[in-house]
Each structure stands twice: as C-alpha cells, then as structure tokens.
C-alpha atoms as a PDB file:
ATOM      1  CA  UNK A   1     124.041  52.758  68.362  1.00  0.00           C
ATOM      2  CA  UNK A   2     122.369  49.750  68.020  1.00  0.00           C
ATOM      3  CA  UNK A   3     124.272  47.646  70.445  1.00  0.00           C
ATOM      4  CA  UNK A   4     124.706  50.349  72.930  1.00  0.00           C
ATOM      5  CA  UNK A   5     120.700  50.641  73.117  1.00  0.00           C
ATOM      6  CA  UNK A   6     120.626  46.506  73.840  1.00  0.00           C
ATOM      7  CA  UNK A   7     123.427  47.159  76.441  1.00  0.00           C
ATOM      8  CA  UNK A   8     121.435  49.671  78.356  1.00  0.00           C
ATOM      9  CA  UNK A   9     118.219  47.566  77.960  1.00  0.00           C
ATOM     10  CA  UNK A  10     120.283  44.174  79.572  1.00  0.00           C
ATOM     11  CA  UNK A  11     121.903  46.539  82.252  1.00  0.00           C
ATOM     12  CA  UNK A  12     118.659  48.262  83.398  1.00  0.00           C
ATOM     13  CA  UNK A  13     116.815  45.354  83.791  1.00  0.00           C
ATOM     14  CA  UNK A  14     118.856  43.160  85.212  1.00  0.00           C
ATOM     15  CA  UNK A  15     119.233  45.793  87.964  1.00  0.00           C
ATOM     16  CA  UNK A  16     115.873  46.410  88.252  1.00  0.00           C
ATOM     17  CA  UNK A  17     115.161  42.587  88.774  1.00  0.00           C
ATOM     18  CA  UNK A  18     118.220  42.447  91.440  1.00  0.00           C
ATOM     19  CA  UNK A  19     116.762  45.378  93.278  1.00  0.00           C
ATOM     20  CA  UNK A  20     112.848  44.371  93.224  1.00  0.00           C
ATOM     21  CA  UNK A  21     109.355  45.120  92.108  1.00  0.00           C
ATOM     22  CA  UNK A  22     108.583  46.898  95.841  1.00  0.00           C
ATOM     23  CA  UNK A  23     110.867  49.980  95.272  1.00  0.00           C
ATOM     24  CA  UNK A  24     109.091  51.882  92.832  1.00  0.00           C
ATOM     25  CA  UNK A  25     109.725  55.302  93.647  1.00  0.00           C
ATOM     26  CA  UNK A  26     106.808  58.263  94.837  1.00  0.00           C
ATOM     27  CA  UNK A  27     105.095  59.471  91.665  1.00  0.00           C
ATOM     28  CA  UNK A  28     106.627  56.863  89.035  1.00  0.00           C
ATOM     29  CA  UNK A  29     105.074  53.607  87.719  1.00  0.00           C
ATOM     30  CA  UNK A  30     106.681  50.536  85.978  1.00  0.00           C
ATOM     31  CA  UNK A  31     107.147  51.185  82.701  1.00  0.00           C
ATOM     32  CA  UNK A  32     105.408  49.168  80.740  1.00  0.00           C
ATOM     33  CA  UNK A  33     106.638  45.983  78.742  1.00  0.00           C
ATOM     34  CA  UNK A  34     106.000  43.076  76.700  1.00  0.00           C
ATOM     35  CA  UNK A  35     107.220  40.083  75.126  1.00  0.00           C
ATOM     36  CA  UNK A  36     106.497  36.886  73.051  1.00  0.00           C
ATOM     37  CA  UNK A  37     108.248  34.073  71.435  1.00  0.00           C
ATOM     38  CA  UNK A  38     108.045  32.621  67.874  1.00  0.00           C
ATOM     39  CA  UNK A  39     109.868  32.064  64.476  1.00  0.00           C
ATOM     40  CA  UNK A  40     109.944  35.174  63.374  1.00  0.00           C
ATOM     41  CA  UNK A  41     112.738  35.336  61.037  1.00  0.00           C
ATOM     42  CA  UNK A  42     112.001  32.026  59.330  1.00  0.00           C
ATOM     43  CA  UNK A  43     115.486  30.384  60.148  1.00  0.00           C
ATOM     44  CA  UNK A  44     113.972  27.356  62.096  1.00  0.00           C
ATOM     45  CA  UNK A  45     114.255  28.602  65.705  1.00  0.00           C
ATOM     46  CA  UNK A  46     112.417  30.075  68.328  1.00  0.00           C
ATOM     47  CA  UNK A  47     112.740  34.154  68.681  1.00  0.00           C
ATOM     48  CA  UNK A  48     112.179  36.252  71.176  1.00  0.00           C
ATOM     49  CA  UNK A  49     110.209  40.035  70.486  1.00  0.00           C
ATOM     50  CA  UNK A  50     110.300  42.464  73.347  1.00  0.00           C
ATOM     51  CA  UNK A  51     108.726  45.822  73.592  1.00  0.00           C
ATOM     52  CA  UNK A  52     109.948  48.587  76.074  1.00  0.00           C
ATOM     53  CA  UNK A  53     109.837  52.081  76.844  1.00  0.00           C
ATOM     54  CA  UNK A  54     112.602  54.977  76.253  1.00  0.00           C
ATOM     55  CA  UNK A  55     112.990  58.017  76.214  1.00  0.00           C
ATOM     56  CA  UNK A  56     113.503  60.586  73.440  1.00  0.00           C
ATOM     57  CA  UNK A  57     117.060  59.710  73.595  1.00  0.00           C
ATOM     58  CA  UNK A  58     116.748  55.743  72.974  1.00  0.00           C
ATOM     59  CA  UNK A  59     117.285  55.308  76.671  1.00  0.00           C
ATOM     60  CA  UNK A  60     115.672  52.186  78.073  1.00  0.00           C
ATOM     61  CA  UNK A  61     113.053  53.874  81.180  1.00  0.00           C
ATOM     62  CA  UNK A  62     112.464  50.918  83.771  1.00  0.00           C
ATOM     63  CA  UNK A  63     109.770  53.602  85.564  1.00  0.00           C
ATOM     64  CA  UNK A  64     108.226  56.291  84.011  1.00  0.00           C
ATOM     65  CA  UNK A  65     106.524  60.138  85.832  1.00  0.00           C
ATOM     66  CA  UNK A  66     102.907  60.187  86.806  1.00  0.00           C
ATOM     67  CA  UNK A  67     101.536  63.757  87.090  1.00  0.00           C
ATOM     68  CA  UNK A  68      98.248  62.950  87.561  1.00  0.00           C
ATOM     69  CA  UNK A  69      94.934  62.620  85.840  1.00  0.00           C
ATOM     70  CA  UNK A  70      95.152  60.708  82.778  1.00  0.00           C
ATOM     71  CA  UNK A  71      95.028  63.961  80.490  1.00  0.00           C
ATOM     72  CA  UNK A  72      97.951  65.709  82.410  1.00  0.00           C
ATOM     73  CA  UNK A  73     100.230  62.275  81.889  1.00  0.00           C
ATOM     74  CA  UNK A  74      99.452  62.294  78.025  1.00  0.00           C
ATOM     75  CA  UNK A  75     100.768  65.515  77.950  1.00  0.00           C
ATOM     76  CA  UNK A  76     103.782  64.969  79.875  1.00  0.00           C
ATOM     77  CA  UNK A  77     104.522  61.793  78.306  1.00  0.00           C
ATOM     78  CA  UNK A  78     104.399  63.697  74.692  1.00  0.00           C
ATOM     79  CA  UNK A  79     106.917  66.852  76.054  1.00  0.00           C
ATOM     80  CA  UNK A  80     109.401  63.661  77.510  1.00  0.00           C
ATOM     81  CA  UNK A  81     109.371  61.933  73.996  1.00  0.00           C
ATOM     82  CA  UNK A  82     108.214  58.727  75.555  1.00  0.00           C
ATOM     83  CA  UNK A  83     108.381  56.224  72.977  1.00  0.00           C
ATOM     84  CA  UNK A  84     108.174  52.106  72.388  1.00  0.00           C
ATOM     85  CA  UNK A  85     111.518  50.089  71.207  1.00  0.00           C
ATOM     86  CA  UNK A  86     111.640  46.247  70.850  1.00  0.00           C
ATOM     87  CA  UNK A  87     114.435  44.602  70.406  1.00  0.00           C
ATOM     88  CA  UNK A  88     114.616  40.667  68.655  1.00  0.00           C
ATOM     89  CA  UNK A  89     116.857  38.290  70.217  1.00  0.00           C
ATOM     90  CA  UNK A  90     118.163  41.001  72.448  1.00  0.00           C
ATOM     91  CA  UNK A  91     118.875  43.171  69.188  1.00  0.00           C
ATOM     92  CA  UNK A  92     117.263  46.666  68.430  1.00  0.00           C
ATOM     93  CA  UNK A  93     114.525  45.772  65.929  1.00  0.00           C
ATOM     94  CA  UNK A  94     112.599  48.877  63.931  1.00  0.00           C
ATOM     95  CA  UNK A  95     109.249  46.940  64.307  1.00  0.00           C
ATOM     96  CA  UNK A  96     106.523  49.710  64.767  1.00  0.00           C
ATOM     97  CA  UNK A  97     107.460  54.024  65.099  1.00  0.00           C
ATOM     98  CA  UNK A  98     104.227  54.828  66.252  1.00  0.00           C
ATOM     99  CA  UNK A  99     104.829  57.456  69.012  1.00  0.00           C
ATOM    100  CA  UNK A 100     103.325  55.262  71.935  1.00  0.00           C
ATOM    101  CA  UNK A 101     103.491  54.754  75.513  1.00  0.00           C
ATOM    102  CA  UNK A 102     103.482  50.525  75.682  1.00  0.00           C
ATOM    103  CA  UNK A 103     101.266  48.728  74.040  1.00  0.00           C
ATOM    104  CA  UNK A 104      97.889  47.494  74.559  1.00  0.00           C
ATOM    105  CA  UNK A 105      98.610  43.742  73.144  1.00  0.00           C
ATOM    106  CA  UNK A 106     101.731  42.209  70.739  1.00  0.00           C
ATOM    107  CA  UNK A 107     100.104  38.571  69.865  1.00  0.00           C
ATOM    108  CA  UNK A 108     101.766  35.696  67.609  1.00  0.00           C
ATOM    109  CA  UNK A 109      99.388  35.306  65.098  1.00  0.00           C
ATOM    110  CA  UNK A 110     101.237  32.596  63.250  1.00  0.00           C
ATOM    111  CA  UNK A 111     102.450  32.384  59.648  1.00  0.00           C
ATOM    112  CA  UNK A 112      99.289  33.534  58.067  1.00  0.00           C
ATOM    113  CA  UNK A 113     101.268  34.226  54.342  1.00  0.00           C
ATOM    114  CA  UNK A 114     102.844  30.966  54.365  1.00  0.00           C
ATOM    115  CA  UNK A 115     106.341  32.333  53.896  1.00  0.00           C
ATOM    116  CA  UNK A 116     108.109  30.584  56.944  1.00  0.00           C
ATOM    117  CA  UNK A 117     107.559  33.614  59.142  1.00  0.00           C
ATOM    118  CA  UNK A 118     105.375  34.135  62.171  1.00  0.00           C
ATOM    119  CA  UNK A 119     103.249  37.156  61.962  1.00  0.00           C
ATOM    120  CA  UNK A 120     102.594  39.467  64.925  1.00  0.00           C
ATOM    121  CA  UNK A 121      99.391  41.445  65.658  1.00  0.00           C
ATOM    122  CA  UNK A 122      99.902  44.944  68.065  1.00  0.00           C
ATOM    123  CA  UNK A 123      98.008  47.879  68.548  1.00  0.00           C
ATOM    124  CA  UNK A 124      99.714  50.625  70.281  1.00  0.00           C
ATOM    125  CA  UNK A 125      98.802  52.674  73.518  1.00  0.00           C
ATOM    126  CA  UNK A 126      99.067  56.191  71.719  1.00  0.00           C
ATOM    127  CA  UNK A 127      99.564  59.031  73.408  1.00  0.00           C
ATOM    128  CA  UNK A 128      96.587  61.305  72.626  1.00  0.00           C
ATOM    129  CA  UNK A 129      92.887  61.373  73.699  1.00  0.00           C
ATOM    130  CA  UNK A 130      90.685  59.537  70.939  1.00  0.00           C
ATOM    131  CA  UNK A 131      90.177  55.810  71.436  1.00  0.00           C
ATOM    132  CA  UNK A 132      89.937  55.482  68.265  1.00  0.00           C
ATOM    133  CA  UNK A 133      93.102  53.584  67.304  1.00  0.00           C
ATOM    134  CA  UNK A 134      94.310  50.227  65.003  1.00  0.00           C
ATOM    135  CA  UNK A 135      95.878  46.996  64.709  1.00  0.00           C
ATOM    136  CA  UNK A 136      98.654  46.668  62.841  1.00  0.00           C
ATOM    137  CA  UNK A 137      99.944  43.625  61.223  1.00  0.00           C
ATOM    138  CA  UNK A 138     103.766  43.122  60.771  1.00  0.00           C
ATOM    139  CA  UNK A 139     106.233  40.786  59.448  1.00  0.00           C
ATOM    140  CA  UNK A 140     110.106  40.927  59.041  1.00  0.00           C
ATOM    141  CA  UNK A 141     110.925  41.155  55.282  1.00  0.00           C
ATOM    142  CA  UNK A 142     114.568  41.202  53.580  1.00  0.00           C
ATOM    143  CA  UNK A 143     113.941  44.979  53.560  1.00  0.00           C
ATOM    144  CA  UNK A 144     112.766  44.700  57.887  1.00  0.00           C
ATOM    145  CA  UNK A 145     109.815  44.783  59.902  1.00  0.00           C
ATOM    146  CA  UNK A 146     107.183  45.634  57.480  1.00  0.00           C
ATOM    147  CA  UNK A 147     102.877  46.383  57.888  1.00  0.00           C
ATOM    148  CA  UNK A 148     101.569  43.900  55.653  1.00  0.00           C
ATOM    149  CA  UNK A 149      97.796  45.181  56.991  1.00  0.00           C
ATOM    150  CA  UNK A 150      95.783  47.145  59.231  1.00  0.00           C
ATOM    151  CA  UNK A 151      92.114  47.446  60.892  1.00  0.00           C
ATOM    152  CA  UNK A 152      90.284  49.956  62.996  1.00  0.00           C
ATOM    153  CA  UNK A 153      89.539  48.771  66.792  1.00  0.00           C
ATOM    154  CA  UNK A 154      88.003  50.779  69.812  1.00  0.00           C
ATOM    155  CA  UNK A 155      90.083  50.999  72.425  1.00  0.00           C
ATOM    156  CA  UNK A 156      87.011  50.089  74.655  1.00  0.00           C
ATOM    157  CA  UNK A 157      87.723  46.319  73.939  1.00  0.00           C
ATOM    158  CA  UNK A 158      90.776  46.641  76.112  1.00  0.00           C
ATOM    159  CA  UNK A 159      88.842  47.892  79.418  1.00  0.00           C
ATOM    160  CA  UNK A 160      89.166  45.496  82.258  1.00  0.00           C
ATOM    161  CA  UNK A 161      88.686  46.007  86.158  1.00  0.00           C
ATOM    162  CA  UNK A 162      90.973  45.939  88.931  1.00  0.00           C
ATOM    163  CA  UNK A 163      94.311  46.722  89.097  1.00  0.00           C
ATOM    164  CA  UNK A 164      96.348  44.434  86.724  1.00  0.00           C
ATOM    165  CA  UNK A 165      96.302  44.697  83.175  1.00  0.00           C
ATOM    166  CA  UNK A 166      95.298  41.528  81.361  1.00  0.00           C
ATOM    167  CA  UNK A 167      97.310  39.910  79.049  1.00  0.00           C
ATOM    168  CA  UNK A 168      96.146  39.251  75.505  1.00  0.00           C
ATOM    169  CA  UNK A 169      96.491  36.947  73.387  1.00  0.00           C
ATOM    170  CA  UNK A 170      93.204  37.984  71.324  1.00  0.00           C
ATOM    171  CA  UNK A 171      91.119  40.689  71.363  1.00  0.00           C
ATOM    172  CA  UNK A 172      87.755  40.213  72.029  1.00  0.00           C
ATOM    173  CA  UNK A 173      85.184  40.288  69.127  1.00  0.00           C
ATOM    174  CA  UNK A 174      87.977  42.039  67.207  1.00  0.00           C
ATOM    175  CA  UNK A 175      90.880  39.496  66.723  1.00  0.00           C
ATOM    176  CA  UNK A 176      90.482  35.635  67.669  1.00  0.00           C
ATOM    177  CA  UNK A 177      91.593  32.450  66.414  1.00  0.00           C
ATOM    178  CA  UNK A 178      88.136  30.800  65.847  1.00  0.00           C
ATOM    179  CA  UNK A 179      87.849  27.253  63.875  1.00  0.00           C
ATOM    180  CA  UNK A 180      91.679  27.145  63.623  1.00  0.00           C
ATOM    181  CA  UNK A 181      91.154  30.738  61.361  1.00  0.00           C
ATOM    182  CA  UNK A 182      92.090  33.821  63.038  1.00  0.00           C
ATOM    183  CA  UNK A 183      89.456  36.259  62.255  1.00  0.00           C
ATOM    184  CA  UNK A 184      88.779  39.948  62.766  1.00  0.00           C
ATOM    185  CA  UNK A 185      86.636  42.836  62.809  1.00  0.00           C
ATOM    186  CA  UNK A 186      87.483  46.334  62.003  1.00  0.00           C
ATOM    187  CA  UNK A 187      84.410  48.427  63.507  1.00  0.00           C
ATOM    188  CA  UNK A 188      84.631  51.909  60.769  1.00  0.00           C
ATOM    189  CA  UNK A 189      85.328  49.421  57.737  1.00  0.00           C
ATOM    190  CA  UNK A 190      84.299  45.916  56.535  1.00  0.00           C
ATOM    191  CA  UNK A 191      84.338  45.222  52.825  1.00  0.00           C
ATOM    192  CA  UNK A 192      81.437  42.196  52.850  1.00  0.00           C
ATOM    193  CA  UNK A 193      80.370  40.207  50.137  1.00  0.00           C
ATOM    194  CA  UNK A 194      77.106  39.150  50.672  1.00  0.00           C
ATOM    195  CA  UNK A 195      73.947  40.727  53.667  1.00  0.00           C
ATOM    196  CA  UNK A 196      74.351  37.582  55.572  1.00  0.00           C
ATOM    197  CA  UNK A 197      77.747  38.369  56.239  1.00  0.00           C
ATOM    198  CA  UNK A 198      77.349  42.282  57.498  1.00  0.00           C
ATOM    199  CA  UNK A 199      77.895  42.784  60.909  1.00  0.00           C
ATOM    200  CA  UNK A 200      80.434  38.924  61.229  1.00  0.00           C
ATOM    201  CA  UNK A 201      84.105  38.371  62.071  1.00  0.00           C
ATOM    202  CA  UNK A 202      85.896  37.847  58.851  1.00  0.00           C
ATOM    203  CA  UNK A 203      88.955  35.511  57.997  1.00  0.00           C
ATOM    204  CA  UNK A 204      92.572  37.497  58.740  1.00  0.00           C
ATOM    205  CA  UNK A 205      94.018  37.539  55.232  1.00  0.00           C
ATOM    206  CA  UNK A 206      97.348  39.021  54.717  1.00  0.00           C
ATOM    207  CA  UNK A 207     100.364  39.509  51.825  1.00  0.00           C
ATOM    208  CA  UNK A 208     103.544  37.981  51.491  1.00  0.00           C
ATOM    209  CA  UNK A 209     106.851  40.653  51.587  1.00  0.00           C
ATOM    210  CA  UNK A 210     107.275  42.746  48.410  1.00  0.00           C
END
C-alpha cells in the first residue's frame, strides 16, 4: 500500500508540473503542500520530508473543492475525508494523523535531544472552527515518527495579508531560534520558575526516544 501511495504521489505531480500552475480548474484550489530537508533518520545524509493532501482513500489530491465561505469548506473538507500524508525520501512516513487540511508550518528545528536526529516542529491546519490549536514536536524513533512534546499556539500568529501564504521557518513570538536556543511560548500554559520570568519565551527542551 505503501509504495502504491508514493507511486500516485510521483505520478500526480509530475503531471501537474508538466501541465502548469495556470490550469487550475473553476471552483478548485492547489492543494496545499510542504517540504524541508534535514537528517532526519540519523544515518549521515540529507532527507527530504514532504507533506500533501489526500483523500479519504490515501489518494494524493493535486487540487482540492472550494464551496465557498470558509465555514461551508470546513464542512466539506470533513464529509471528503481530506487528510495530510508525508512521505520521507519519497516513502509514506506516519509522521502526524491529525485530521488536517495542510499545514500551517513544518520547520527543522535541529537535533535538540542530541541523538543524531533532526527534530521537526508543525502545527496543523485543522479542520474545525476554534483557532485554538498546537505545535507538535516529532522525531523518528526505532518504533517511528514519535511526539516527543507539545505547546498551545493561536492560530492568529499565522495571519498575513495578501494573497500568498508565507513561509515559516519560525513562528513569531511563539517558536524562534534566539541566541543560537530555539525558544517558545505556549499562550494557555507556561510552567515558570521565578516572576521575572512570567510572561518570556522559554528554552525548547525536549526527550530522547523511549
């Protein structure tokens, strides 16, 4: 199953990039889709983590429906079974089964547990109406992809203007790399140890695999 998902995700977009980005047809939208590079399976060499939408079946969606205001597409989205896959190295990798539409930002955090593997830092674009949502903190263990930890952000943080979605590689006031530290703040729960510290990023800390 696995290699007939990566088949279907190398067929559809190499077609899509043969045919074009101006062909999108009336009442779709590019489905969305990201990637980054890094070491994340400790062997030495660079790796390459996609993320991209399919269907309820496992089948790779180059465009997906619009139907209208943003409350009738989260609705649609949820009866289609929209949901994110990523694949490592061109292979179907079980990273995050959040039921999500894309996600806001996948970011290379670096090895932060020392154990020869870069981390990665995503927050999903869930398909409900809170913006309430989290970051989630993942590494690939013997067992597989595993949460080592997670934080509370606002969806606000990702509001931009214009037309094209920005690409992060932090999030602002929430997750940056600040005096070669990457730091964080969850905004519903901070454990501090001292007043002076109430209110301040805090240094990302995170386990090694079980």
């Amino acid at each position: 199953m696995a290699t007939k998902i990566t088949l279907l995700l190398v067929l559809a977009f190499t077609t899509f990039c043969a045919s074009g980005q101006d062909k999108i047809p009336d009442g779709y939208r590019l489905a969305p889709t990201l990637s980054i590079t890094g070491d994340f399976n400790g062997d030495g060499k660079p790796d390459t983590l996609s993320q991209f939408v399919t269907d309820s079946l496992g089948k790779p969606l180059i465009y997906i429906v619009e139907a209208g205001t943003y409350e009738e597409d989260i609705i649609l989205y949820s009866k289609l079974g929209y949901q994110n896959t990523f694949t490592l190295n061109g292979n179907v990798a079980n990273v995050d089964n959040h039921v999500a539409l894309g996600l806001y930002c996948l970011i290379n955090i670096g090895d932060l547990n020392k154990d020869k593997r870069n981390e990665i830092a995503l927050v999903p674009d869930n398909m409900d109406f809170s913006r309430h949502n989290y970051c989630y903190i993942y590494t690939l263990c013997s067992s597989g992809w595993t949460n080592l930890f997670s934080f509370s952000v606002h969806e606000g943080v990702f509001d931009y203007a214009g037309d094209t979605a920005p690409l992060f590689t932090n999030i602002p006031e929430v997750l940056e790399y600040r005096n070669k530290k990457w730091r964080f703040y969850d905004y519903l729960d901070m454990d501090y140890e001292s007043e002076e510290q109430v209110g301040k990023m805090m240094p990302l800390k995170v386990p090694k695999c079980n």
